[in-house]
Protein backbone atom coordinates (compact mmCIF):
# COMPACT_ATOMS: atom_id res chain seq x y z
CA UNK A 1 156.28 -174.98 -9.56
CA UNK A 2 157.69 -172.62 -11.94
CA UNK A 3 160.24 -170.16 -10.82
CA UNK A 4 157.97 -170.19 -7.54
CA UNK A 5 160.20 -171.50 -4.32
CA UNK A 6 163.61 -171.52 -7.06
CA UNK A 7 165.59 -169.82 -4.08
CA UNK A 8 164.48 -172.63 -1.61
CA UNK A 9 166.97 -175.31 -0.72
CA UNK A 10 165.71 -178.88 -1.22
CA UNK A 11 165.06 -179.23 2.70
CA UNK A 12 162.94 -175.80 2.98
CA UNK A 13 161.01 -177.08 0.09
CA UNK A 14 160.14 -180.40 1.65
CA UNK A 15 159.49 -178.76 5.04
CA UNK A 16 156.94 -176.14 2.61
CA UNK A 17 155.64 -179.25 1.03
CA UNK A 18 154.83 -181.06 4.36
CA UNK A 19 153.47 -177.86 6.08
CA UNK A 20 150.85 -177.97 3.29
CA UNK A 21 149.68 -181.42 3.35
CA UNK A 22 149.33 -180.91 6.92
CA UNK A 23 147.54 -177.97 6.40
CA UNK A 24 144.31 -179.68 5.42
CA UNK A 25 143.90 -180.52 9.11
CA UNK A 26 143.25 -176.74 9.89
CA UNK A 27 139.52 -177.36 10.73
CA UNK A 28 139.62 -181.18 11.66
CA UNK A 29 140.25 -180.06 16.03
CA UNK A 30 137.47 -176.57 16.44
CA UNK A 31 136.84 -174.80 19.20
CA UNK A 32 135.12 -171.43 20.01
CA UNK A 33 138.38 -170.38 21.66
CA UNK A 34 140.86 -171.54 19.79
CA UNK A 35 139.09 -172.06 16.36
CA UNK A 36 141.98 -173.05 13.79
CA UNK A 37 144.81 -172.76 16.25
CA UNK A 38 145.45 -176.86 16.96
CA UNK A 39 145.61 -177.24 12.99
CA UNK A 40 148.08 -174.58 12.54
CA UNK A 41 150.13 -175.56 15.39
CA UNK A 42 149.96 -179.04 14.00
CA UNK A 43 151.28 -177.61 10.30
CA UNK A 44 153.96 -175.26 11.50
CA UNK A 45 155.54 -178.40 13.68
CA UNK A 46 158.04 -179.92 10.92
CA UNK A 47 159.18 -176.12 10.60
CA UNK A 48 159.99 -175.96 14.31
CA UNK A 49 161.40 -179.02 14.46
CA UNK A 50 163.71 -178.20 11.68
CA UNK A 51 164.93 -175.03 12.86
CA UNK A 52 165.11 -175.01 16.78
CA UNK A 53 167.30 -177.79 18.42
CA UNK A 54 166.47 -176.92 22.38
CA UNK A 55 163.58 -178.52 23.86
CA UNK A 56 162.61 -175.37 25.67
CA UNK A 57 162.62 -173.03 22.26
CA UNK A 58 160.29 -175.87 20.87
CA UNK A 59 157.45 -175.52 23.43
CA UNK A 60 157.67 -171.72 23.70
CA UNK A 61 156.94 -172.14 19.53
CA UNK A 62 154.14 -174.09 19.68
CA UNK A 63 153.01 -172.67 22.40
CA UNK A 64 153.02 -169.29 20.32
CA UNK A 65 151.01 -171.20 17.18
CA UNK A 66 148.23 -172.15 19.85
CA UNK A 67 147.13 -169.13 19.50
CA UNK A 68 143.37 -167.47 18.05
CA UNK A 69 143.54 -168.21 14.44
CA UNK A 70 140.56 -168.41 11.68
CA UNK A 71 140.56 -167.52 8.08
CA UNK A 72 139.36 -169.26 5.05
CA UNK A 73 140.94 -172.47 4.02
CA UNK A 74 142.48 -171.47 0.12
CA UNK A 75 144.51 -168.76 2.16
CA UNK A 76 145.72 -170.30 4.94
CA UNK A 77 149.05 -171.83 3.60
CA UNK A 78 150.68 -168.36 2.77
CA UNK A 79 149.76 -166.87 6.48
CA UNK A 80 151.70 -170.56 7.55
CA UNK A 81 154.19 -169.32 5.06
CA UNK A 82 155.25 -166.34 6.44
CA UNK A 83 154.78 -167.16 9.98
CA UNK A 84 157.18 -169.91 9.24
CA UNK A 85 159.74 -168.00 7.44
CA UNK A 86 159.68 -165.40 10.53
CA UNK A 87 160.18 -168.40 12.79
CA UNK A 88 163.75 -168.95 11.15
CA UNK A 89 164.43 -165.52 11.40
CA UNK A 90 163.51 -165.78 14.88
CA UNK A 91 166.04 -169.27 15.54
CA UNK A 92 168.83 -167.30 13.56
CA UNK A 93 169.16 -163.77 14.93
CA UNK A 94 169.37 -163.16 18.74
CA UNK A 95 167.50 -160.36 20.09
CA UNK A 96 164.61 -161.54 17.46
CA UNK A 97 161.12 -159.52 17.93
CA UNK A 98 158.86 -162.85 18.95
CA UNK A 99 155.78 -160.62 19.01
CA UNK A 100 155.53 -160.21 15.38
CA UNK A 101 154.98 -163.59 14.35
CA UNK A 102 151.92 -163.47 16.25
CA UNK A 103 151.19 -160.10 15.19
CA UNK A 104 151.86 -160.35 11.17
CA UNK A 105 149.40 -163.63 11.80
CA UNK A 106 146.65 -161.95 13.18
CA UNK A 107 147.04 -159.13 10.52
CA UNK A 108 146.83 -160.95 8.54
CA UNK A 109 143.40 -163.16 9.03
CA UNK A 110 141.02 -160.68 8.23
CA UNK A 111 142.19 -159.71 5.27
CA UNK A 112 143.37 -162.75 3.60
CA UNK A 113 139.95 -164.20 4.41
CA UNK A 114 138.32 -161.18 2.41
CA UNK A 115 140.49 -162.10 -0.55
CA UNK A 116 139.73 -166.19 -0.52
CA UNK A 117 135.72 -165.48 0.54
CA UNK A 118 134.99 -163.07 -2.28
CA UNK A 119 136.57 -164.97 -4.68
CA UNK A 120 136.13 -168.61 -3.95
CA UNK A 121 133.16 -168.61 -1.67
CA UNK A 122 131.04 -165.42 -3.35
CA UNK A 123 132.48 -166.08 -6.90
CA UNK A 124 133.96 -169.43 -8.03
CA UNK A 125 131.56 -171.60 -6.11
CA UNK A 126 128.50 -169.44 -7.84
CA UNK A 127 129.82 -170.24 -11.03
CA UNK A 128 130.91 -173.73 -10.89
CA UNK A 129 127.47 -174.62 -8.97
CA UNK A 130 126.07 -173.08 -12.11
CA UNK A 131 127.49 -175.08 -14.36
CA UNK A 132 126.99 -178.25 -12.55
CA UNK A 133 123.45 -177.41 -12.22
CA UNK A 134 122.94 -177.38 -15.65
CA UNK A 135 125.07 -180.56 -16.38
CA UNK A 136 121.85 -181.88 -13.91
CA UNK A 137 119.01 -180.56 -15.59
CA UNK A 138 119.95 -182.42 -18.56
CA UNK A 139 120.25 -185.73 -16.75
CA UNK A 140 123.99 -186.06 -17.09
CA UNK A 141 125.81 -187.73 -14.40
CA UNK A 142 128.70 -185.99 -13.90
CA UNK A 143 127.14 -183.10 -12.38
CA UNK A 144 128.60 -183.50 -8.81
CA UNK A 145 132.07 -184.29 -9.74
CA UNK A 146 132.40 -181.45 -11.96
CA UNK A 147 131.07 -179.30 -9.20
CA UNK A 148 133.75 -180.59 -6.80
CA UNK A 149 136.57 -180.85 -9.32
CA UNK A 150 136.08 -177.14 -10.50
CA UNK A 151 135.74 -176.04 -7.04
CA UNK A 152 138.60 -177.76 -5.24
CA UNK A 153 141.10 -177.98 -7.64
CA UNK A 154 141.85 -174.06 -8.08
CA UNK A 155 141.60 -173.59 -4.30
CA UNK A 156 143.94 -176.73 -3.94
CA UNK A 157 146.64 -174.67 -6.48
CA UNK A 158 145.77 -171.66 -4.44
CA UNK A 159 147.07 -173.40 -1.05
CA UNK A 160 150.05 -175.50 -2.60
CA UNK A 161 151.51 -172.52 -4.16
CA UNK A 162 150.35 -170.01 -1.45
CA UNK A 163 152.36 -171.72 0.66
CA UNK A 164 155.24 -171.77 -1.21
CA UNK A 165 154.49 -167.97 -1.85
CA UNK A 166 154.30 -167.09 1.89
CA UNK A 167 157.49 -168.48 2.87
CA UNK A 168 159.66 -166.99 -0.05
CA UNK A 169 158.23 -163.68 0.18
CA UNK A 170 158.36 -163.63 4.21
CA UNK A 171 162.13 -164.63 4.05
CA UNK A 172 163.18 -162.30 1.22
CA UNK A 173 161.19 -159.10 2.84
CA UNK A 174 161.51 -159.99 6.60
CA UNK A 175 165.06 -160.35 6.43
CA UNK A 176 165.17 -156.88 5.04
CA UNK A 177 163.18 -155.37 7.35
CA UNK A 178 165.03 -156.48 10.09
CA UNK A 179 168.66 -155.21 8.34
CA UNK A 180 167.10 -152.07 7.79
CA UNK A 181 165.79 -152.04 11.97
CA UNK A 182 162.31 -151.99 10.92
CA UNK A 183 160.66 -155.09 12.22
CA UNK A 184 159.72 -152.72 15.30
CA UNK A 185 157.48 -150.78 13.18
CA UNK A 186 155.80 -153.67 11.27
CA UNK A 187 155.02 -155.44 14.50
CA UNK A 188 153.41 -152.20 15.52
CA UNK A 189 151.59 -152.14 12.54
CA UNK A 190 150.35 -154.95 12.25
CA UNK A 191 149.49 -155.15 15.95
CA UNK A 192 147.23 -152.47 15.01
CA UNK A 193 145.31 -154.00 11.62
CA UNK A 194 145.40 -157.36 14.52
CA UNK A 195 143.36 -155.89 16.79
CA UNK A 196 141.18 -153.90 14.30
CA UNK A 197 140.47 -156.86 13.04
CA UNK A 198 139.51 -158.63 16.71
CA UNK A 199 137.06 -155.56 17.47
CA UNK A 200 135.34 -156.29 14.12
CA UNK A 201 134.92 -159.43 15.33
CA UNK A 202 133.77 -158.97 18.28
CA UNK A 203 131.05 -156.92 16.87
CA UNK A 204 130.01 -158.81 14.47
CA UNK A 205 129.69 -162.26 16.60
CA UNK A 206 128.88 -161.24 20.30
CA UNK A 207 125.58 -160.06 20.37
CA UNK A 208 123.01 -158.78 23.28
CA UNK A 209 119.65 -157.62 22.08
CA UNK A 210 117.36 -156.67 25.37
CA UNK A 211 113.59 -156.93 25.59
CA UNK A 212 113.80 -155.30 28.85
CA UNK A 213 111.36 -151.86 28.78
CA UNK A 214 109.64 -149.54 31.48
CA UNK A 215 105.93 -148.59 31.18
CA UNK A 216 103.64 -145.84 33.01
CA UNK A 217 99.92 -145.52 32.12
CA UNK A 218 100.01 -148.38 30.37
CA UNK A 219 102.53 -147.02 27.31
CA UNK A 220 106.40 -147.54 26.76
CA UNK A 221 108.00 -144.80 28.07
CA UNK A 222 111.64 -146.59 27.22
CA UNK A 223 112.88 -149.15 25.98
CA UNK A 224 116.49 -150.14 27.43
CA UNK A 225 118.24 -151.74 24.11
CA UNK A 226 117.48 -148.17 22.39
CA UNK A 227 118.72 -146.21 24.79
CA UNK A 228 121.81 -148.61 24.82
CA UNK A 229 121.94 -147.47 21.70
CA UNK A 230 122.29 -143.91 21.84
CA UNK A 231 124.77 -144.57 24.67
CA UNK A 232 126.85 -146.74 22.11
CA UNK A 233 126.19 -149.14 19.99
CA UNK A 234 127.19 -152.65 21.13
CA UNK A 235 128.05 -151.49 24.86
CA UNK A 236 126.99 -155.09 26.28
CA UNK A 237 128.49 -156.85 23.96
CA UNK A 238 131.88 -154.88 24.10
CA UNK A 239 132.01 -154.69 28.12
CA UNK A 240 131.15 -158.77 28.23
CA UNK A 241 134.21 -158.92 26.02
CA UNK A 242 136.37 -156.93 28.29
CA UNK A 243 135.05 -158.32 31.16
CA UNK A 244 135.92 -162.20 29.67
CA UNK A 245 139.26 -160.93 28.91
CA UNK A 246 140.13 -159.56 32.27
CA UNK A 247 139.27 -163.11 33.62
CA UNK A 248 140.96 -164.92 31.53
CA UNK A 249 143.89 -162.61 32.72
CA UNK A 250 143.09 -163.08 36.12
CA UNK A 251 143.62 -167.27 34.73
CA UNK A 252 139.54 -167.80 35.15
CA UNK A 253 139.46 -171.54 32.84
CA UNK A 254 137.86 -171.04 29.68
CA UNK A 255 135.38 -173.73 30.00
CA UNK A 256 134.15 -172.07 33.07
CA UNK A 257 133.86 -168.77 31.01
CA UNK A 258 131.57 -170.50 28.35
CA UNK A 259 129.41 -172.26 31.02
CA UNK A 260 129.19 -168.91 33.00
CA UNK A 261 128.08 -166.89 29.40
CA UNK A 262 125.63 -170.24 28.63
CA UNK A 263 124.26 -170.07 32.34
CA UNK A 264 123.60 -166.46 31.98
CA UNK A 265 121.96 -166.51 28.48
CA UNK A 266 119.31 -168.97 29.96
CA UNK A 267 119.00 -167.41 33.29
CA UNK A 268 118.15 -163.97 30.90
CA UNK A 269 116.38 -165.37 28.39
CA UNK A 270 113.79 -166.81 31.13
CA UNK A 271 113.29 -163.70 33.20
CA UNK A 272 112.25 -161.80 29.82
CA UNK A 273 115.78 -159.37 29.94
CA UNK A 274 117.07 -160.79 26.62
């Protein structure tokens, strides 16, 4: 491990150590909702067990890990990292920002995901498929496992040591920022790159394309999705958003939301609208 995790004591780096095995569950429990957010919880448990000795602080913890999370894989043990390095912070200094744990997190998605897609998903895979395709071609049999062995090893590194990464970093700099009274402004900020990040999302993965147009004479005189359009781009899309947050607010189940949007997709899709 290198000099990596040095200024660990032996129990943080078996806590780091179990936090990454469990890691690999981060997928295993999906939902549209939640996506990652069971697997994380699950991961950042030996942390909170470690580090919070009343029942009640427990629950409000994992409670707080159940939240939205999805990035790609190779990345996700340094986001666990420093969301579990803030959690300490959080069970040793009173008067402890909660908010930012969830904050730095969701910061923290997008672009971490950026990092491990371009490089292991638009990158490394390209160039270890390539040379397990030509390990094929000439009829040797080793083909797959040196596809998966080049592929999942580096990643593998990537997570064991991102993890270790994560935590060091997040309890060197976060206890700095909070001597110096700045926490305040990086939960601001990266409130901000949080929900930057949700509106990209939102407009990349809800969509609403209408068919719906008016005729006279016989020609289209409009066509409602273009003059959406001009209105602003991704109106539907955005107000269903807003609308599905303000009921969830208003504690509408989520289940019900999803049968609702499913219900009204059909319904639309029959009558011609969408």
């Amino acid at each position: 491990m290198s000099k990596l995790g040095n200024d660990l004591t032996k129990e943080e780096k078996k806590l780091v150590r179990q936090m990454f095995w469990r890691s690999q569950t981060l997928y295993v429990s999906v939902n549209p909702a939640k996506q990652g957010a069971n697997g994380f919880c699950y991961s950042m448990m030996p942390f909170i067990n470690a580090f919070y000795n009343e029942e009640e602080q427990r629950k409000e913890a994992l409670v707080r890990h159940m939240s939205y999370f999805n990035t790609t894989v190779p990345m996700v043990s340094f986001i666990m990292g420093i969301a579990a390095s803030m959690e300490k912070e959080n069970s040793e200094k009173e008067g402890f920002d909660v908010a930012s744990i969830n904050a730095v997190k969701t910061s923290l998605m997008g672009p971490m995901a950026g990092i491990g897609d371009s490089i292991f998903w638009g990158v490394w895979r390209v160039i270890s498929a390539g040379l397990a395709v030509g390990l094929a071609t000439s009829g040797n049999v080793l083909a797959p496992i040196v596809f998966l062995a080049m592929f999942n090893i580096p990643q593998w590194l990537t997570r064991y040591y991102g993890a270790f990464l994560g935590y060091s970093l997040g309890s060197k700099y976060i206890e700095k920022l909070y001597s110096e009274g700045l926490i305040g402004i990086l939960t601001k900020g990266a409130s901000m790159v949080g929900l930057m990040m949700v509106g990209a999302m939102t407009s990349s993965m809800v969509v609403f394309q209408t068919k719906l147009s008016f005729d006279m004479q016989g020609e289209t005189v409009m066509k409602l999705q273009e003059m959406l359009d001009q209105i602003f781009v991704g109106i539907v899309p955005l107000l269903l958003t807003l609308l599905c947050y303000y009921l969830l607010k208003k504690k509408i189940s989520i289940t019900v939301l999803m049968l609702g949007i499913i219900v009204l997709g059909i319904v639309l899709s029959a009558l011609g609208i969408a």
